[in-house]
Protein backbone atom coordinates (compact mmCIF):
# COMPACT_ATOMS: atom_id res chain seq x y z
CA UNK A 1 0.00 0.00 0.00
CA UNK A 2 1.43 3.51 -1.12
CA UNK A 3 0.67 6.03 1.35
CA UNK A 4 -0.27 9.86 -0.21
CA UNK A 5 3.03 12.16 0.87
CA UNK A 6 2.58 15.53 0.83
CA UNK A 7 5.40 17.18 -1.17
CA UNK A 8 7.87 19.69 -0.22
CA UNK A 9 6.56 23.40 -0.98
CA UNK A 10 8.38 24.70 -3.80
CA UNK A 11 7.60 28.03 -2.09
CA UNK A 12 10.83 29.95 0.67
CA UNK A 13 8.82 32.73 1.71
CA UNK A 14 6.38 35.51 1.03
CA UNK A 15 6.86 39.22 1.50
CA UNK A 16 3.97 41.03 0.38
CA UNK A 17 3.53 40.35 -3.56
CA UNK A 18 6.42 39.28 -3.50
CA UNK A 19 7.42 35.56 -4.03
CA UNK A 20 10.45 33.81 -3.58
CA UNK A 21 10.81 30.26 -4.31
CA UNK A 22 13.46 27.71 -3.75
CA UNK A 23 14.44 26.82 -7.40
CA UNK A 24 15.50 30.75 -7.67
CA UNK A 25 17.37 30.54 -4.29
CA UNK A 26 19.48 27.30 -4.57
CA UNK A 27 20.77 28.41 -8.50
CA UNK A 28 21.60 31.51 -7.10
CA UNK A 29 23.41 29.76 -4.02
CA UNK A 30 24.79 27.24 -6.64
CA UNK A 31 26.29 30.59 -8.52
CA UNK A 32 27.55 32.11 -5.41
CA UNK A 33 29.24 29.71 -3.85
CA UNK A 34 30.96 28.87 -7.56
CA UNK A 35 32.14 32.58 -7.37
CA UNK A 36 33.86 32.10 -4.38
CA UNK A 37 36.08 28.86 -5.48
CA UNK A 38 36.75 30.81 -9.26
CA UNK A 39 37.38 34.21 -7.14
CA UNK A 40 40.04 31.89 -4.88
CA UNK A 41 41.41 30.61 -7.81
CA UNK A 42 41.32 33.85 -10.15
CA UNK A 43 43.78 35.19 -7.08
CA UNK A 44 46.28 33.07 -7.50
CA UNK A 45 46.48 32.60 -11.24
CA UNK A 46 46.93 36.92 -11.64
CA UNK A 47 43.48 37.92 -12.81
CA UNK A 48 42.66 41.66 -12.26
CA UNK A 49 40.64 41.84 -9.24
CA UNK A 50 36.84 42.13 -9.59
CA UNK A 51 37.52 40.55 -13.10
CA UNK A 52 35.34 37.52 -12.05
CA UNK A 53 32.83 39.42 -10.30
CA UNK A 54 32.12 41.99 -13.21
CA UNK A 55 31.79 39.13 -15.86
CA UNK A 56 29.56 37.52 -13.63
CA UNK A 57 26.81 40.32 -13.83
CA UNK A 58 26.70 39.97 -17.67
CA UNK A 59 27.16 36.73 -17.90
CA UNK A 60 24.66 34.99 -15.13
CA UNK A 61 21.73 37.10 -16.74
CA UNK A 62 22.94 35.90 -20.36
CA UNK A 63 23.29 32.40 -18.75
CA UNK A 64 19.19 32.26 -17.13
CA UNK A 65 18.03 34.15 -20.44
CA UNK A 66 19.97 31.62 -22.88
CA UNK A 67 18.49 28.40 -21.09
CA UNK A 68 15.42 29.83 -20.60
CA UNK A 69 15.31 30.71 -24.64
CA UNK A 70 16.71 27.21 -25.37
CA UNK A 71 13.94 25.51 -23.52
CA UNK A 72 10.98 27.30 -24.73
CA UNK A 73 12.40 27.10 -28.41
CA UNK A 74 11.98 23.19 -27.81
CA UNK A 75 8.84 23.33 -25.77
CA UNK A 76 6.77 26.47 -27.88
CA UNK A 77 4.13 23.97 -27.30
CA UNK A 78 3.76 24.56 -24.33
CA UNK A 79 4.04 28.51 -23.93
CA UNK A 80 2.01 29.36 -27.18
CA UNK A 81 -1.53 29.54 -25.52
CA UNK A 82 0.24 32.22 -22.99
CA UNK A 83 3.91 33.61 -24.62
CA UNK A 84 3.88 35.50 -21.31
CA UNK A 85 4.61 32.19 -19.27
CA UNK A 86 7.72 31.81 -20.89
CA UNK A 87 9.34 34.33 -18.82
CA UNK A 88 8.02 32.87 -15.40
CA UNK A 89 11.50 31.00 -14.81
CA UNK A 90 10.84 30.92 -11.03
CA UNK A 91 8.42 27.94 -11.92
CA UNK A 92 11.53 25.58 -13.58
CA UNK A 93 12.13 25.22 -17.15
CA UNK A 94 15.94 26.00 -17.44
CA UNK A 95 17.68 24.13 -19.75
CA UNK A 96 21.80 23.89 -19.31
CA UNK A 97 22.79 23.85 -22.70
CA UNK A 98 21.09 27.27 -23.63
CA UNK A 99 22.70 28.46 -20.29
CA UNK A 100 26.17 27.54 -21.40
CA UNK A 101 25.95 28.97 -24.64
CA UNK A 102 24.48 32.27 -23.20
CA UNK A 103 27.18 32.43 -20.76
CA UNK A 104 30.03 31.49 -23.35
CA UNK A 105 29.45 34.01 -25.81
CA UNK A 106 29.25 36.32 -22.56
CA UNK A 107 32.79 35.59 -21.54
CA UNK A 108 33.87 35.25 -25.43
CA UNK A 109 32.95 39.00 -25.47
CA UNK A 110 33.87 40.10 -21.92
CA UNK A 111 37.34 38.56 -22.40
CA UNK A 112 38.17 40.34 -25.36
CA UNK A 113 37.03 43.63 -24.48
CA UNK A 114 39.28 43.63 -21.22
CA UNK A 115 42.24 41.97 -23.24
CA UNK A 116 42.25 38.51 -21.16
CA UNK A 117 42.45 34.79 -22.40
CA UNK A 118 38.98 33.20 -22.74
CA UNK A 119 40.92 30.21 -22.07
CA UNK A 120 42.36 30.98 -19.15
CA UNK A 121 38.94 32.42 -17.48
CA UNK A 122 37.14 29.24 -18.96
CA UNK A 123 39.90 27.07 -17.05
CA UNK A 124 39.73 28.84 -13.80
CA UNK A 125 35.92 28.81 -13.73
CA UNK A 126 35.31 24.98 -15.18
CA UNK A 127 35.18 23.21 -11.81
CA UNK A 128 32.81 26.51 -10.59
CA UNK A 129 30.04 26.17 -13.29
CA UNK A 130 29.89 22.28 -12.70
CA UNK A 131 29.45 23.23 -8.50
CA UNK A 132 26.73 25.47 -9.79
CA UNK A 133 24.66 23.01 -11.90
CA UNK A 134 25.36 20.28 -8.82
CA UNK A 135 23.52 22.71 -6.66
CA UNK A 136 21.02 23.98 -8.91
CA UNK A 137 19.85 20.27 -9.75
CA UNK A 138 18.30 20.68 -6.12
CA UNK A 139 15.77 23.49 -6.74
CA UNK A 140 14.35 21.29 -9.63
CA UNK A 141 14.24 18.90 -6.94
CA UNK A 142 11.89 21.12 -5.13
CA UNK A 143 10.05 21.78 -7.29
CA UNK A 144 9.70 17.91 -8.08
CA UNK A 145 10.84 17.87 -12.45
CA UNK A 146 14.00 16.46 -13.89
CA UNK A 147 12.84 12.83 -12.21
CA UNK A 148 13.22 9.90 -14.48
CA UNK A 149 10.59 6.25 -15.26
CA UNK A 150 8.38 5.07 -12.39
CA UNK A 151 10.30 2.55 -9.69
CA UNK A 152 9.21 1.49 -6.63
CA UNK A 153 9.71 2.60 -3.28
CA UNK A 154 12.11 -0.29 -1.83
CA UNK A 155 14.17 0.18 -4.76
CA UNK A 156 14.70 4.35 -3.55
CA UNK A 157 15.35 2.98 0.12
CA UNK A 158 18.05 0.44 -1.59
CA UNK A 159 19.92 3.19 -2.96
CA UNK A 160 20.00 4.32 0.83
CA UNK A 161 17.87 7.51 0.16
CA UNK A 162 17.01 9.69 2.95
CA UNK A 163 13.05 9.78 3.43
CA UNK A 164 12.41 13.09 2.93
CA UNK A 165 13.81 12.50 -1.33
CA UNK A 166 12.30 9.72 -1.16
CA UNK A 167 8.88 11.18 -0.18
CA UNK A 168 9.64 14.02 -2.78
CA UNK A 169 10.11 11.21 -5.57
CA UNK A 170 6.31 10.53 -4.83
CA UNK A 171 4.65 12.20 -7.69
CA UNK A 172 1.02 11.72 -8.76
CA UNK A 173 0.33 8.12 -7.44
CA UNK A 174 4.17 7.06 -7.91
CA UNK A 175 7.41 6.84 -7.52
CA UNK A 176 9.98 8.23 -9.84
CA UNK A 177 13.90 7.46 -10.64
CA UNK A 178 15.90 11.01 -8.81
CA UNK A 179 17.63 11.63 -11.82
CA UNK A 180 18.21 15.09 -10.60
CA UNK A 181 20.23 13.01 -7.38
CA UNK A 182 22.43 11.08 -10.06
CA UNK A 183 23.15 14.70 -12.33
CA UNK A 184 24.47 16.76 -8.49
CA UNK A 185 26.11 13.57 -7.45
CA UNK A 186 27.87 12.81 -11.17
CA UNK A 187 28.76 16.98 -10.71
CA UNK A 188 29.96 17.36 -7.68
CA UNK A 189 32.55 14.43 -8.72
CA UNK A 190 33.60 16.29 -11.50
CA UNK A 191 34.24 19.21 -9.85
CA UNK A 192 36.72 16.92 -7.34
CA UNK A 193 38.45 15.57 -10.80
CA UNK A 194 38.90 18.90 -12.30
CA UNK A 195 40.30 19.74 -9.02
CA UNK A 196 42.89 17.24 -9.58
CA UNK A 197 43.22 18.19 -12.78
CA UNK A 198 45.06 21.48 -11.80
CA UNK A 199 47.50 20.08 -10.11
CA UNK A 200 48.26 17.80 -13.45
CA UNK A 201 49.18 21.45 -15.39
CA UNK A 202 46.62 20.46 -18.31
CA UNK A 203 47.48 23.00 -21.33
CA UNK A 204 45.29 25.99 -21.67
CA UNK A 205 41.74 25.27 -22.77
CA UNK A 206 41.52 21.82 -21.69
CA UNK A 207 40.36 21.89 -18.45
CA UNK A 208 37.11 23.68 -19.50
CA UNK A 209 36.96 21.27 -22.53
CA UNK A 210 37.66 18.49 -20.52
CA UNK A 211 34.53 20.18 -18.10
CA UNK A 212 32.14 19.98 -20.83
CA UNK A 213 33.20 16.39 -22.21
CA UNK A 214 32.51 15.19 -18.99
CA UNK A 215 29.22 16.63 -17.70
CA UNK A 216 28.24 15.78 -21.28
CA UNK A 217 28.88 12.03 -20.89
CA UNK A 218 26.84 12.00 -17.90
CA UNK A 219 23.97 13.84 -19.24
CA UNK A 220 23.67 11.14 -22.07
CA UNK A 221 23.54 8.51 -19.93
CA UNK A 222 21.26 10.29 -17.27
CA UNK A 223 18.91 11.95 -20.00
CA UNK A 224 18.03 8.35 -20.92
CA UNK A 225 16.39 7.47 -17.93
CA UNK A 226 14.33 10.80 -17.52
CA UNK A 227 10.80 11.45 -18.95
CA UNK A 228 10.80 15.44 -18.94
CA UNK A 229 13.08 15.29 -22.17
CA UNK A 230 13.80 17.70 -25.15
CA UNK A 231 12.94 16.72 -28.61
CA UNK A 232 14.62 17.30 -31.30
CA UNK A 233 12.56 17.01 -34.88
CA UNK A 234 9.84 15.21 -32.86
CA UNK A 235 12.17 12.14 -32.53
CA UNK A 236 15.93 12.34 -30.86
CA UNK A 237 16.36 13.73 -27.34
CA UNK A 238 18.04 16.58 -27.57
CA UNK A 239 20.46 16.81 -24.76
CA UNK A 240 21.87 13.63 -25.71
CA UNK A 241 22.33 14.94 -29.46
CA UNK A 242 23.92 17.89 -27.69
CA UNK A 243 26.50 15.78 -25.35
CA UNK A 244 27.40 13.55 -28.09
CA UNK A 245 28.18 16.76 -30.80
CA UNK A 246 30.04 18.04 -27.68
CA UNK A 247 32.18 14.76 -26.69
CA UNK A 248 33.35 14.61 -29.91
CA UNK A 249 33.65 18.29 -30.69
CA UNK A 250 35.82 18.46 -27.34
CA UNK A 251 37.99 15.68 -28.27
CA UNK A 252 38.12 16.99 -32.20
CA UNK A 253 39.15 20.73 -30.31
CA UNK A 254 41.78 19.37 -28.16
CA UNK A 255 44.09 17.38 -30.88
CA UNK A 256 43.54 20.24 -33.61
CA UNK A 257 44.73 22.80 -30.82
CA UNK A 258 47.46 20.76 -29.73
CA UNK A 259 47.96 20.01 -33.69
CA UNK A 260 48.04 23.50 -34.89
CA UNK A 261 50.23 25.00 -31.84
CA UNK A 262 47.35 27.16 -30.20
CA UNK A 263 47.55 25.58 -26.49
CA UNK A 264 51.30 25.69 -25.59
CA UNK A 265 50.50 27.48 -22.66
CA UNK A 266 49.59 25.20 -19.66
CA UNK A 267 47.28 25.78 -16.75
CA UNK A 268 49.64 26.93 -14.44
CA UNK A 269 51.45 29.34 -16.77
CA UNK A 270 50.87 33.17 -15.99
């Protein structure tokens, strides 16, 4: 017998008209905590100071405006009746690829204009974005999307769940795979690897590439299991499509840069 649960409210607090959920305060945690490990790191490898903090006032607003874009492109469906409701963000519908893309082109610009290497910036702030989408994983879990198929109850307490995701996972009449739970846990490992990866001295460019390879082969594994997918031409999910053009891309990147001379530079280099 499956006992009704009632589900955690997606709501913080209220003051006045004014609403503030959890999805908007964990991303915004996720980004400000990420800040503080690229701002550590920015330090030490010479950036000028308030570098990080300037580019990250064009480019978190070009990063929630480019995922929000990218996921109402692929889900017009849904926002047609109301176009208005595509700018209600506080009620989920983010999508990381449009964020990433907003927020590249951001720093591609930013970079240039103050005469700094996009590839260093991208390096320094690699392990940073992936601690922000590990974090911001949880307001979708509030607000109870990004969950994969339907699974039972004792298989959520065999993965050792605590009771209150478990409880969460209990949507309409059923229990659902935490594929959000699998994305923070496969990010916040990354962010330990690229970590590491400092200390190997990785030539410019590569740790960011390396970033995206990996969240990328996660998300195609992870996307397979969840039911709140992307299409792309009615038929292919399209974050998979996305993570394996990037995979390859990344890999295709690394040898021609290595090939054509354009990452002698390493990580630790000033």
């Amino acid at each position: 017998m499956i006992l009704q649960t009632q589900p955690l409210d997606p709501i913080a607090f209220e003051i006045g008209p004014i609403t503030v959920f959890w999805y908007g305060i964990l991303i915004g945690l996720g980004a400000f905590l990420g800040y503080l490990l690229a701002n550590h790191e920015a330090k030490k490898r010479g950036l000028p100071d308030d570098f990080l903090a300037d580019l990250l006032l064009f480019a978190l607003p070009a990063a929630i405006i480019g995922a929000r874009l990218y996921y109402v492109i692929f889900r017009w469906e849904q926002f047609a009746d109301n176009p208005l409701s595509a700018v209600a963000v506080w009620e989920g519908g983010l999508a990381i690829h449009g964020g990433l893309i907003g927020a590249v082109l951001t720093a591609l610009w930013f970079c240039r204009r103050r005469g700094v290497s996009f590839w260093k910036v991208a390096d320094i702030t690699a392990p940073s974005i992936l601690l922000g989408q590990a974090i911001g994983r949880w307001g979708n879990f509030m607000n109870q999307e990004v969950y994969g198929g339907e699974v039972s109850r004792s298989f959520l307490e065999g993965l050792l769940l605590p009771d209150f995701i478990i409880d969460q996972m209990f949507i309409n009449g059923a229990y659902y795979h935490p594929t959000f739970l699998y994305e923070s846990i496969w990010n916040l490992l990354g962010v330990a690897l690229l970590l590491y990866l400092r200390r190997v001295n990785l030539r410019r460019g590569e740790m960011f590439i390396t970033y995206a390879m990996y969240y990328s082969l996660g998300r195609l594994f992870i996307e397979g299991i969840r039911t709140d997918y992307l299409l792309l031409f009615g038929t292919f999910r399209t974050a998979q499509v996305v993570s394996i053009l990037v995979i390859v891309g990344g890999a295709v990147l690394i040898w021609y840069r290595r090939s054509a001379g354009l990452a002698e530079k390493r990580y630790l280099d000033d």
